[in-house]
C-alpha atoms as a PDB file:
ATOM      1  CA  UNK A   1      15.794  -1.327  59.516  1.00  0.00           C
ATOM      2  CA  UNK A   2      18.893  -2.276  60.711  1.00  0.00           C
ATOM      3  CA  UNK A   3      21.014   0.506  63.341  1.00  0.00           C
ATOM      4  CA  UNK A   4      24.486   0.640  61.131  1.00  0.00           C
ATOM      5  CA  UNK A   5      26.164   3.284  63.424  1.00  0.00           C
ATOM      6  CA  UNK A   6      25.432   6.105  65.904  1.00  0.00           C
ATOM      7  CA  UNK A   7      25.526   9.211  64.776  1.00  0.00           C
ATOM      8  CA  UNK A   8      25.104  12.826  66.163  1.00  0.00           C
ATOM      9  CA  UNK A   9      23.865  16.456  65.646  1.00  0.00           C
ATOM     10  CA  UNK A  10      23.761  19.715  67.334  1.00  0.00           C
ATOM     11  CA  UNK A  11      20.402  21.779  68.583  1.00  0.00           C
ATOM     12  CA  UNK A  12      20.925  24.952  66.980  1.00  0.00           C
ATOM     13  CA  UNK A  13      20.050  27.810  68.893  1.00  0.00           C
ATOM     14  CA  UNK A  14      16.283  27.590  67.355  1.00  0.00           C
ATOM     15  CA  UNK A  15      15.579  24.328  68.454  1.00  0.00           C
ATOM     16  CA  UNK A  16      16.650  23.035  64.663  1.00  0.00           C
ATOM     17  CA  UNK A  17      18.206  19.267  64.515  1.00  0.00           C
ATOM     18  CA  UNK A  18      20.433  18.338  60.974  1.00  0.00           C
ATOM     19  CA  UNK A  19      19.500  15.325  60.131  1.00  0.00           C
ATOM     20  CA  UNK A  20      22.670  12.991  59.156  1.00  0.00           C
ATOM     21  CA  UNK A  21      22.619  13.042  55.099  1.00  0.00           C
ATOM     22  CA  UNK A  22      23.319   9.127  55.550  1.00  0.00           C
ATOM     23  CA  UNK A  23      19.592   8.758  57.182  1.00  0.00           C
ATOM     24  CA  UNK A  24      17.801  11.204  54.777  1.00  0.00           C
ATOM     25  CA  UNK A  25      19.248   9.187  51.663  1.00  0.00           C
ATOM     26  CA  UNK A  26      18.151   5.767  53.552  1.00  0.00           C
ATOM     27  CA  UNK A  27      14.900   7.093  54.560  1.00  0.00           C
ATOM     28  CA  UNK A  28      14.549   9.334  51.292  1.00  0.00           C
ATOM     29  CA  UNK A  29      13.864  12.633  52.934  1.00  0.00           C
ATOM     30  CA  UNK A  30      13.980  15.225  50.468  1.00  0.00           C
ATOM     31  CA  UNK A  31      13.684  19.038  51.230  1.00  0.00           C
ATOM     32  CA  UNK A  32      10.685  19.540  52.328  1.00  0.00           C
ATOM     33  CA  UNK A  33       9.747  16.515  53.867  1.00  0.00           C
ATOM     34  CA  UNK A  34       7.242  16.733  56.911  1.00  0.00           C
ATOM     35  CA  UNK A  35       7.522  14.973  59.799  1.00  0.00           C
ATOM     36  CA  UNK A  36       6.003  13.833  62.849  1.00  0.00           C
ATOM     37  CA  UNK A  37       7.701  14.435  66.073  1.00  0.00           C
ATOM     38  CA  UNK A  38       6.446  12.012  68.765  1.00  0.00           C
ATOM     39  CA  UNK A  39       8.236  11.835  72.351  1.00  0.00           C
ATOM     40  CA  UNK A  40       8.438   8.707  73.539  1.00  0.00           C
ATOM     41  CA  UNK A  41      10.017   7.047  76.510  1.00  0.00           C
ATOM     42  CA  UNK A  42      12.989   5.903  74.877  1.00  0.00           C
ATOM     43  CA  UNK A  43      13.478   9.752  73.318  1.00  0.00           C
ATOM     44  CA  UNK A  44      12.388  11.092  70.562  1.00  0.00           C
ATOM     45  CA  UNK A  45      10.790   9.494  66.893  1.00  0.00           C
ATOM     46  CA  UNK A  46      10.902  11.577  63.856  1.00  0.00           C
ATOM     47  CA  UNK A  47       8.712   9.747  60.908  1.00  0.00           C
ATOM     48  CA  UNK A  48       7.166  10.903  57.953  1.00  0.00           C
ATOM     49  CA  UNK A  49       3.814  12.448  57.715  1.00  0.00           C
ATOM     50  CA  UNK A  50       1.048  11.533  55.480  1.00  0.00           C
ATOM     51  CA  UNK A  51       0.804  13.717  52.391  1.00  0.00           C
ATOM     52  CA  UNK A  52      -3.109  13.635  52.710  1.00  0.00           C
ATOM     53  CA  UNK A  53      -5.514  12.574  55.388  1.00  0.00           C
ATOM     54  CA  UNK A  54      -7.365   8.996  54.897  1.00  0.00           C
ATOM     55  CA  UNK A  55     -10.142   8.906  53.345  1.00  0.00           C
ATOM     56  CA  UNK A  56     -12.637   6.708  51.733  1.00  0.00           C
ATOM     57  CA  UNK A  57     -13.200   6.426  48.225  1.00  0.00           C
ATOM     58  CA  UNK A  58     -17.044   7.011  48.609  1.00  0.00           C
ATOM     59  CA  UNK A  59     -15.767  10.441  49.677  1.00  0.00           C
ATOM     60  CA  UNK A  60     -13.814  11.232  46.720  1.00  0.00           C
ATOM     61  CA  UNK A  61     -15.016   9.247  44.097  1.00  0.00           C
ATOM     62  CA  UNK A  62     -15.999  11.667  41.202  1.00  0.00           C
ATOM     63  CA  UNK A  63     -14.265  14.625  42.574  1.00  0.00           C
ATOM     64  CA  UNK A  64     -12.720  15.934  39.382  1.00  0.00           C
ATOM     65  CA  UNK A  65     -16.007  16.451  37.270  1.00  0.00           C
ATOM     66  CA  UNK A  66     -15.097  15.386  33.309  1.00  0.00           C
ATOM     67  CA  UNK A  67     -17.560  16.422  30.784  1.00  0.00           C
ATOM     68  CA  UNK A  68     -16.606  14.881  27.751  1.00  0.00           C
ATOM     69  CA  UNK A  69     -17.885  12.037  26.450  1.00  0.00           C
ATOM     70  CA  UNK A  70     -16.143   8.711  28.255  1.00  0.00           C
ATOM     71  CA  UNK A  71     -12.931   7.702  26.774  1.00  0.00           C
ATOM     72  CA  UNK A  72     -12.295   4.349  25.683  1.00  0.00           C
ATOM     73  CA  UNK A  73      -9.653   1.614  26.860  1.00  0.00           C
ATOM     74  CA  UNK A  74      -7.906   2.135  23.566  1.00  0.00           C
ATOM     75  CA  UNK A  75      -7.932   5.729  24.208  1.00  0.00           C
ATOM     76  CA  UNK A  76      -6.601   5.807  27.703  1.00  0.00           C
ATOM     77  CA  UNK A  77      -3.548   3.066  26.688  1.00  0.00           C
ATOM     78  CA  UNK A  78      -2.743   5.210  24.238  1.00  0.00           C
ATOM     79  CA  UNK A  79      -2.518   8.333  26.283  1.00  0.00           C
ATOM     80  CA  UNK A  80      -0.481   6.772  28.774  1.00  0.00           C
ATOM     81  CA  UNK A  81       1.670   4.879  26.214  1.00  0.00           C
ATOM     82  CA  UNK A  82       2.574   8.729  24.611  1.00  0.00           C
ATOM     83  CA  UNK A  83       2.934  10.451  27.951  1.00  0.00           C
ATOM     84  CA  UNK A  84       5.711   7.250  28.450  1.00  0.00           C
ATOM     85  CA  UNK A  85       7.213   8.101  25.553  1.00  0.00           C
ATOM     86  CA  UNK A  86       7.163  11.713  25.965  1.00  0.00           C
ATOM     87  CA  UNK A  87       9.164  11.231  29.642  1.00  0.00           C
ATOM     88  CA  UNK A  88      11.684   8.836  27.935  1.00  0.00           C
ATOM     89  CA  UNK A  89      12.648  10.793  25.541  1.00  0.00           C
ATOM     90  CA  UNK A  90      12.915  14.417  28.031  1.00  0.00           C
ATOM     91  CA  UNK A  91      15.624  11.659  29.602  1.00  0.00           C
ATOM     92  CA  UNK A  92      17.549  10.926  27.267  1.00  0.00           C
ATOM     93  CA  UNK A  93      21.709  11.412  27.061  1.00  0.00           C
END
């Protein structure tokens, strides 16, 4: 990602850094956001965190127990084809 300009910020007086709004929008940090601080030679790197650890799938796979009987293809389009709709229409002007 291209540098457009330098900017600047102030260390408050406990150790908290603003981050420009300019960089939060182009990096889309929202409240909340964690991230890494790493200290490198050239200063210091701020970058997002993972929301969870890696894993494998072997690991997770089957997880969230289901017992009902399996749903079909049909079934599952047309579950995600209403919770579409439902969105859509919470959105709408």
């Amino acid at each position: 990602m291209a540098q457009i300009s330098k900017l600047t910020t102030v260390l408050s007086t406990k150790g908290q850094v603003i981050v420009p709004k300019s960089i939060r929008e182009r990096r889309k940090w929202d409240t909340g956001t964690r991230l890494i601080v790493e200290d490198t030679a050239e200063g210091v790197l701020l970058k997002p965190a993972q929301l969870f650890p890696k894993s494998r799938l072997a690991a997770v796979f089957g997880c969230l127990k289901y017992d009902g009987r399996p749903k079909t293809v049909e079934e599952m389009d047309a579950g995600i084809a209403a919770e579409v709709k439902r969105r859509h229409a919470r959105h709408r002007y």
